[in-house]
Protein backbone atom coordinates (compact mmCIF):
# COMPACT_ATOMS: atom_id res chain seq x y z
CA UNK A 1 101.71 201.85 101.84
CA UNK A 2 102.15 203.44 105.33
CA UNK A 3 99.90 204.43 107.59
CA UNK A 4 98.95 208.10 107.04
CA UNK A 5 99.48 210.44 110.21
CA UNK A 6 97.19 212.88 111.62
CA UNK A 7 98.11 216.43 111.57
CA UNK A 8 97.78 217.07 115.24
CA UNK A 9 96.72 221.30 114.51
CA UNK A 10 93.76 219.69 112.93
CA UNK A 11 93.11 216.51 115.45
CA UNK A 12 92.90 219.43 118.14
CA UNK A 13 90.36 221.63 116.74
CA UNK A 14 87.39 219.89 114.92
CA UNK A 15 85.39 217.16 115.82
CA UNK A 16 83.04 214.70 114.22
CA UNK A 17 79.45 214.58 114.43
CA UNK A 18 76.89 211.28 115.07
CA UNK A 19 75.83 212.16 111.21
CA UNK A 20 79.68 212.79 109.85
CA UNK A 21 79.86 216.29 110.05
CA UNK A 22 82.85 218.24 110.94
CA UNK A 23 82.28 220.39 114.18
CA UNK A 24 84.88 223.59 114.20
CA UNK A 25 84.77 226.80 117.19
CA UNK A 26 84.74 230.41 115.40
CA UNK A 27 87.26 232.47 115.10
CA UNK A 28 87.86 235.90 116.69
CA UNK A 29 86.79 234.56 120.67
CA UNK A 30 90.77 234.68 122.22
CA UNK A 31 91.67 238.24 122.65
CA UNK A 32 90.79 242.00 122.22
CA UNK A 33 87.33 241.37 123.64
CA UNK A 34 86.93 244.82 125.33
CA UNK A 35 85.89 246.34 122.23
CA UNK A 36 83.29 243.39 121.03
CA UNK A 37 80.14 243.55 121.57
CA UNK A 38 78.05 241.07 123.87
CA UNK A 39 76.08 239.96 121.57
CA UNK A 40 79.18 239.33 118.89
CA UNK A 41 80.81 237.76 122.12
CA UNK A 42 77.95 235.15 122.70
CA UNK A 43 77.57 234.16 118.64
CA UNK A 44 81.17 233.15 118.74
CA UNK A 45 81.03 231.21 121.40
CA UNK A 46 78.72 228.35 119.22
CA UNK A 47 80.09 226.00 117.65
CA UNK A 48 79.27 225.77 113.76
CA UNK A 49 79.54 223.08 110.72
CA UNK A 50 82.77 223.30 108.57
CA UNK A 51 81.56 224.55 104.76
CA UNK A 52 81.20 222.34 102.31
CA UNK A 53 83.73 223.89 100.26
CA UNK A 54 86.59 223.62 103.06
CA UNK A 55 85.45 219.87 104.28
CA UNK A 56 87.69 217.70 101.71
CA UNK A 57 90.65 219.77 102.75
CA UNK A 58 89.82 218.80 106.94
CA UNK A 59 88.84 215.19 106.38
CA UNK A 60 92.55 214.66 104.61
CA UNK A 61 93.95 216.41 107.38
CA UNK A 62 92.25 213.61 109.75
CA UNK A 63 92.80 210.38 107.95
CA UNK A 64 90.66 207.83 110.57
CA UNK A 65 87.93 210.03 108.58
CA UNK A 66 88.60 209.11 105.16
């Protein structure tokens, strides 16, 4: 069987944790930020843990993680 290939969308924007999690930015932090507040601003700018529910659907979109 051939080797599976990465989708590069996904190599790009999540990352792998020392314990195997799947690191992902937040959405809604590229444009329009005039009318967001600062506080909205600076919770989007963390980093967060992909759900559960959406993490069998990233780790077959990075193979080297299955």
């Amino acid at each position: 069987m051939p080797k599976l290939k990465t989708k590069s969308g996904a190599k790009k924007r999540f990352k792998v944790t020392g314990t195997g999690k799947i690191k992902r930015k937040k959405a809604y932090k590229s444009h329009i930020l005039t009318k967001k507040g600062t506080k909205q601003k600076r919770r989007l700018g963390h980093a967060t843990v992909v759900s559960k529910s959406d993490e069998n659907n990233v780790r077959l979109m990075l193979p080297h993680l299955v």
